[in-house]
N, C-alpha and C. Protein backbone atom coordinates (compact mmCIF):
# COMPACT_ATOMS: atom_id res chain seq x y z
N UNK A 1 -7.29 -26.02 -21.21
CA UNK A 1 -6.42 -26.82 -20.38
C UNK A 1 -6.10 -26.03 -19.10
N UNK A 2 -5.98 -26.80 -17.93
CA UNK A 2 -5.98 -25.97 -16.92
C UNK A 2 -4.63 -26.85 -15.88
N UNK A 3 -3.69 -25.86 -16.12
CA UNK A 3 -2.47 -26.75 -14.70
C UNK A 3 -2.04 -26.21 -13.40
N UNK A 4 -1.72 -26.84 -12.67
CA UNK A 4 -1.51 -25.97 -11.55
C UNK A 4 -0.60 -25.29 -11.81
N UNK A 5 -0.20 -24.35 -11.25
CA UNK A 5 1.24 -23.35 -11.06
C UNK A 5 1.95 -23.76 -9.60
N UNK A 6 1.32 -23.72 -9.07
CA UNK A 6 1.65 -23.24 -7.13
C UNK A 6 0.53 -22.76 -6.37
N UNK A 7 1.20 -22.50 -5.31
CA UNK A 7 0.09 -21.64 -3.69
C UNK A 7 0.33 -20.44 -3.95
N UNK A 8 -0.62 -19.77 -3.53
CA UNK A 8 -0.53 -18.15 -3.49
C UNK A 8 1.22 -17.79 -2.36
N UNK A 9 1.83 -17.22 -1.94
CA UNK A 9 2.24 -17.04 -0.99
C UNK A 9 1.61 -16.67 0.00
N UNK A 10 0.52 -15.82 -0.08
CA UNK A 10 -0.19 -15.37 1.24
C UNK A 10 -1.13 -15.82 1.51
N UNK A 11 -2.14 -16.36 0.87
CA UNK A 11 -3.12 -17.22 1.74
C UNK A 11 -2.79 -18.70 1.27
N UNK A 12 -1.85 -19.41 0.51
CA UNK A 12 -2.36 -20.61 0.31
C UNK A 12 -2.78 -21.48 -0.88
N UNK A 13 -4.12 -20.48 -1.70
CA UNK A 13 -5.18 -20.62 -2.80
C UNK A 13 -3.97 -21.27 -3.90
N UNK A 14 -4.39 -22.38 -4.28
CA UNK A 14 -4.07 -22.78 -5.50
C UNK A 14 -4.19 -21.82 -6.34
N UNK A 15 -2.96 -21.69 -7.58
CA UNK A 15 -2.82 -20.93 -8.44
C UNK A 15 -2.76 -21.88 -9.88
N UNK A 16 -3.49 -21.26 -11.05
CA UNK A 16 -3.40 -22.40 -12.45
C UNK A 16 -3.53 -21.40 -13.53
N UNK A 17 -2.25 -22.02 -14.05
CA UNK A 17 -2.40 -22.08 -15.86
C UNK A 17 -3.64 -21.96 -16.26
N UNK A 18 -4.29 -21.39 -17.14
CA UNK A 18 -5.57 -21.75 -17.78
C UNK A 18 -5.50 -21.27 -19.21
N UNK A 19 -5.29 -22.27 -20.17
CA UNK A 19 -5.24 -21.86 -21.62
C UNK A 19 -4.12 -21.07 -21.77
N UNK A 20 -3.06 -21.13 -21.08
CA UNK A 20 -1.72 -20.60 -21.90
C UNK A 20 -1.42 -19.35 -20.65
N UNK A 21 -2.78 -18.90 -19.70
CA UNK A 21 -2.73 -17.26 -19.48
C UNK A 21 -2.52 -17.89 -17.32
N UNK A 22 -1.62 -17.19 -17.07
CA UNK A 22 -1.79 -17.47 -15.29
C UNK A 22 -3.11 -16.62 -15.14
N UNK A 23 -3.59 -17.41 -14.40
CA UNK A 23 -4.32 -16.44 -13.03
C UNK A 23 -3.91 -16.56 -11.96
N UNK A 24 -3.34 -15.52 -12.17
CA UNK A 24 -2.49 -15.28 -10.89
C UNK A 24 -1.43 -14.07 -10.89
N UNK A 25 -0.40 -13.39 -10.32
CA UNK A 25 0.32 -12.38 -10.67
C UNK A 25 1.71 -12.99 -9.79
N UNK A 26 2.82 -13.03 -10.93
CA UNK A 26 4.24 -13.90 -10.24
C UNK A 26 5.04 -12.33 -10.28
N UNK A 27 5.64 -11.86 -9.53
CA UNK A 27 6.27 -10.63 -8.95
C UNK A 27 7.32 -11.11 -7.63
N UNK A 28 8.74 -10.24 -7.85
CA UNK A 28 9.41 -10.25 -7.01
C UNK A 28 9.64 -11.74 -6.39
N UNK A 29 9.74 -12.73 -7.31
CA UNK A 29 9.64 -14.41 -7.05
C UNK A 29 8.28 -14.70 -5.98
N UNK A 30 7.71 -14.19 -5.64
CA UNK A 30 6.36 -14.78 -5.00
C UNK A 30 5.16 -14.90 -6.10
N UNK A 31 4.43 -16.15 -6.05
CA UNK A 31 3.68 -15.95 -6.47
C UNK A 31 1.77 -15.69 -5.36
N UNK A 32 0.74 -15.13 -6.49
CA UNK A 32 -0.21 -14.62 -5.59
C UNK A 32 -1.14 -15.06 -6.62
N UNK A 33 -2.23 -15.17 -5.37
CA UNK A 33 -3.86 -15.34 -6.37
C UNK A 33 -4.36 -14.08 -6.62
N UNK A 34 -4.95 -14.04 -7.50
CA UNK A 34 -5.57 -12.39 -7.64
C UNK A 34 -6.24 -11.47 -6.82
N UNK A 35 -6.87 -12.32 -6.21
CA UNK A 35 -7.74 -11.42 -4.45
C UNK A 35 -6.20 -10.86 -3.53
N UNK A 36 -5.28 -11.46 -3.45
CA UNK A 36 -4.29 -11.56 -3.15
C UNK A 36 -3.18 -10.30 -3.33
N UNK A 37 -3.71 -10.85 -4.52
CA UNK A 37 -2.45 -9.10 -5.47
C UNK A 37 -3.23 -7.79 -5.42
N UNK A 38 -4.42 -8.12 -5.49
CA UNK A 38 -5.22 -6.67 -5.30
C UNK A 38 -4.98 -5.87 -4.31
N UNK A 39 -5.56 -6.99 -2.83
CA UNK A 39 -5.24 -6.38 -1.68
C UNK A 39 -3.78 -5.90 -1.19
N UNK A 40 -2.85 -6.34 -1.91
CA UNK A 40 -1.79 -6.17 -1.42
C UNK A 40 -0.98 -4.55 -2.20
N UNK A 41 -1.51 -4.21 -3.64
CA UNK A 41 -1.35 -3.22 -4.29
C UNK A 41 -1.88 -2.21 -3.31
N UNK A 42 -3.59 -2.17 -2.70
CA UNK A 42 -3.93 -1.27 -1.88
C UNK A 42 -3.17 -0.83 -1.12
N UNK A 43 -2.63 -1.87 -0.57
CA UNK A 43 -2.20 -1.70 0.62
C UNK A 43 -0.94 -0.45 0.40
N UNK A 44 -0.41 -0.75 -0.62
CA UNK A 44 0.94 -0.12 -0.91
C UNK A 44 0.76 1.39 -0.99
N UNK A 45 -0.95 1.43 -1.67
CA UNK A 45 -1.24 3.14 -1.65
C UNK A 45 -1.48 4.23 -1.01
């Protein structure tokens, strides 16, 4: 089963439920698509 969640906050990208599990990473009330959260962890390092 696959539902939406929301938009990434930073680009946009639809975010979904899939079988119970997000893809996606919800932090600090924003949510993000995974290309999204990656780049943004880098960034932090």
């Amino acid at each position: 089963m696959r539902e939406l969640v929301g938009e990434c906050s930073r680009c946009g990208k639809k975010v979904y439920c899939e079988d119970g599990f997000l893809d996606g990473v919800y932090e600090n009330k924003k949510l993000y698509c995974n290309d999204c959260y990656k780049k943004e962890e880098e960034r932090e390092q």
